[in-house]
Protein backbone atom coordinates (compact mmCIF):
# COMPACT_ATOMS: atom_id res chain seq x y z
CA UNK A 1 162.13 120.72 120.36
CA UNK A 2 161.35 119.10 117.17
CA UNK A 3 157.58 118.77 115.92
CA UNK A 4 156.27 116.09 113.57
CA UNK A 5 155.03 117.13 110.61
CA UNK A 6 152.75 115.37 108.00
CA UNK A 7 152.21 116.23 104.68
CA UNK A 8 150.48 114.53 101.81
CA UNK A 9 152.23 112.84 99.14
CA UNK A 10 149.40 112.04 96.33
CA UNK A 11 145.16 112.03 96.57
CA UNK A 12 143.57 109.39 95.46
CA UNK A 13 139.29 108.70 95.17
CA UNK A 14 138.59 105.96 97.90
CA UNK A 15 136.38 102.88 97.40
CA UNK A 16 135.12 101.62 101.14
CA UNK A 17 135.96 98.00 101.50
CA UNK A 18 135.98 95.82 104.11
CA UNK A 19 138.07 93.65 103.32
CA UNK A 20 140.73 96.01 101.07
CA UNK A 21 143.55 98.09 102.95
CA UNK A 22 143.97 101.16 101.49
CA UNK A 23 147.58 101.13 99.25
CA UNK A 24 149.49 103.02 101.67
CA UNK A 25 149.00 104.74 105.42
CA UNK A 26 146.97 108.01 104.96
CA UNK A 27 144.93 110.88 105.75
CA UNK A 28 141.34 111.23 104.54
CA UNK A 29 139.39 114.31 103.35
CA UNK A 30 135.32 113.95 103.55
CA UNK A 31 133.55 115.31 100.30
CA UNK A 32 129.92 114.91 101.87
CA UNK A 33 129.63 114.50 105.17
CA UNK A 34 128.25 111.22 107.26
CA UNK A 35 130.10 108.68 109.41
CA UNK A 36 133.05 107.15 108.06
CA UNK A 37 134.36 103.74 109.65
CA UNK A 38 137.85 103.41 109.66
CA UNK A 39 141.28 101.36 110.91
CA UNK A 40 143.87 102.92 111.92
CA UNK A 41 147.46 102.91 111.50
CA UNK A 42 147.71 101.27 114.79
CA UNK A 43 144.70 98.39 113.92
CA UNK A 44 142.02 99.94 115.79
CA UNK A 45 138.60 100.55 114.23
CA UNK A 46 137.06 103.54 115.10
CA UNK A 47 133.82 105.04 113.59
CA UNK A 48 133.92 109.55 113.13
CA UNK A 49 130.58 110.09 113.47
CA UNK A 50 128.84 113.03 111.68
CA UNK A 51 131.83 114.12 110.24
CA UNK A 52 130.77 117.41 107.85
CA UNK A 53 131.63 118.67 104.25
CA UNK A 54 134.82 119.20 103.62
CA UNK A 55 136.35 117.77 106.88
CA UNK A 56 140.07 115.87 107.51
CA UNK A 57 139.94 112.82 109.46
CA UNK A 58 142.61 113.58 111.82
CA UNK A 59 144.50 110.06 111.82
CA UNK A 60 145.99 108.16 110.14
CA UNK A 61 144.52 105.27 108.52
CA UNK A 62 144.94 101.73 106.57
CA UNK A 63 141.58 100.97 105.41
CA UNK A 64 137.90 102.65 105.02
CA UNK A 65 135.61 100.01 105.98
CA UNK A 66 132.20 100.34 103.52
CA UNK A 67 129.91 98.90 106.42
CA UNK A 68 129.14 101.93 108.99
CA UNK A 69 130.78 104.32 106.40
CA UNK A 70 127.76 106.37 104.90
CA UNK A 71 129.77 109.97 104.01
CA UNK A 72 130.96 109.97 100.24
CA UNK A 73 133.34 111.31 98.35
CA UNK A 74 136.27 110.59 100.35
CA UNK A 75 140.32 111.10 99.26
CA UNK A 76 142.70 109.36 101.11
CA UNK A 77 146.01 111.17 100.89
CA UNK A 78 149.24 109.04 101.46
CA UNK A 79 151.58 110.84 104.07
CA UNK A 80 155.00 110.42 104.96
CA UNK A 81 156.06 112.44 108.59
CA UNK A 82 159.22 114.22 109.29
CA UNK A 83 160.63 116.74 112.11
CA UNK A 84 160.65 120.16 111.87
């Protein structure tokens, strides 16, 4: 049976917006730690609360909202999926 597979294409430093969508579908990595509000690749907000140094956000994601998002630092990483 065939398992998806993500992997990272580029990093690039993320601005929070709320009203900016992130340039393409990705994964984010949290420098310093806090909540981080977030949309999905499906459209549904969601807020990771207490999310530490150094952690993945383990969706993907369209846009980092800046209200509700107080961790910094963050690197969205565009992904592309395939089958292994």
């Amino acid at each position: 049976m065939s398992q998806p597979i993500i992997q990272a294409t580029d990093a690039v430093a993320v601005t929070p917006s709320d009203t900016s969508d992130l340039l393409n579908v990705s994964v984010l990595y949290v420098g310093v730690g806090g909540h981080v509000k977030v949309q999905t690749r499906a459209g549904s907000d969601i807020t990771f609360y207490n999310l530490n140094n150094g952690q993945f956000v383990p969706v993907q994601i369209r846009k980092v909202y800046a209200t509700d998002t107080t961790a910094t630092n963050l690197v969205a990483m565009p992904v592309r999926g395939y089958l292994r």
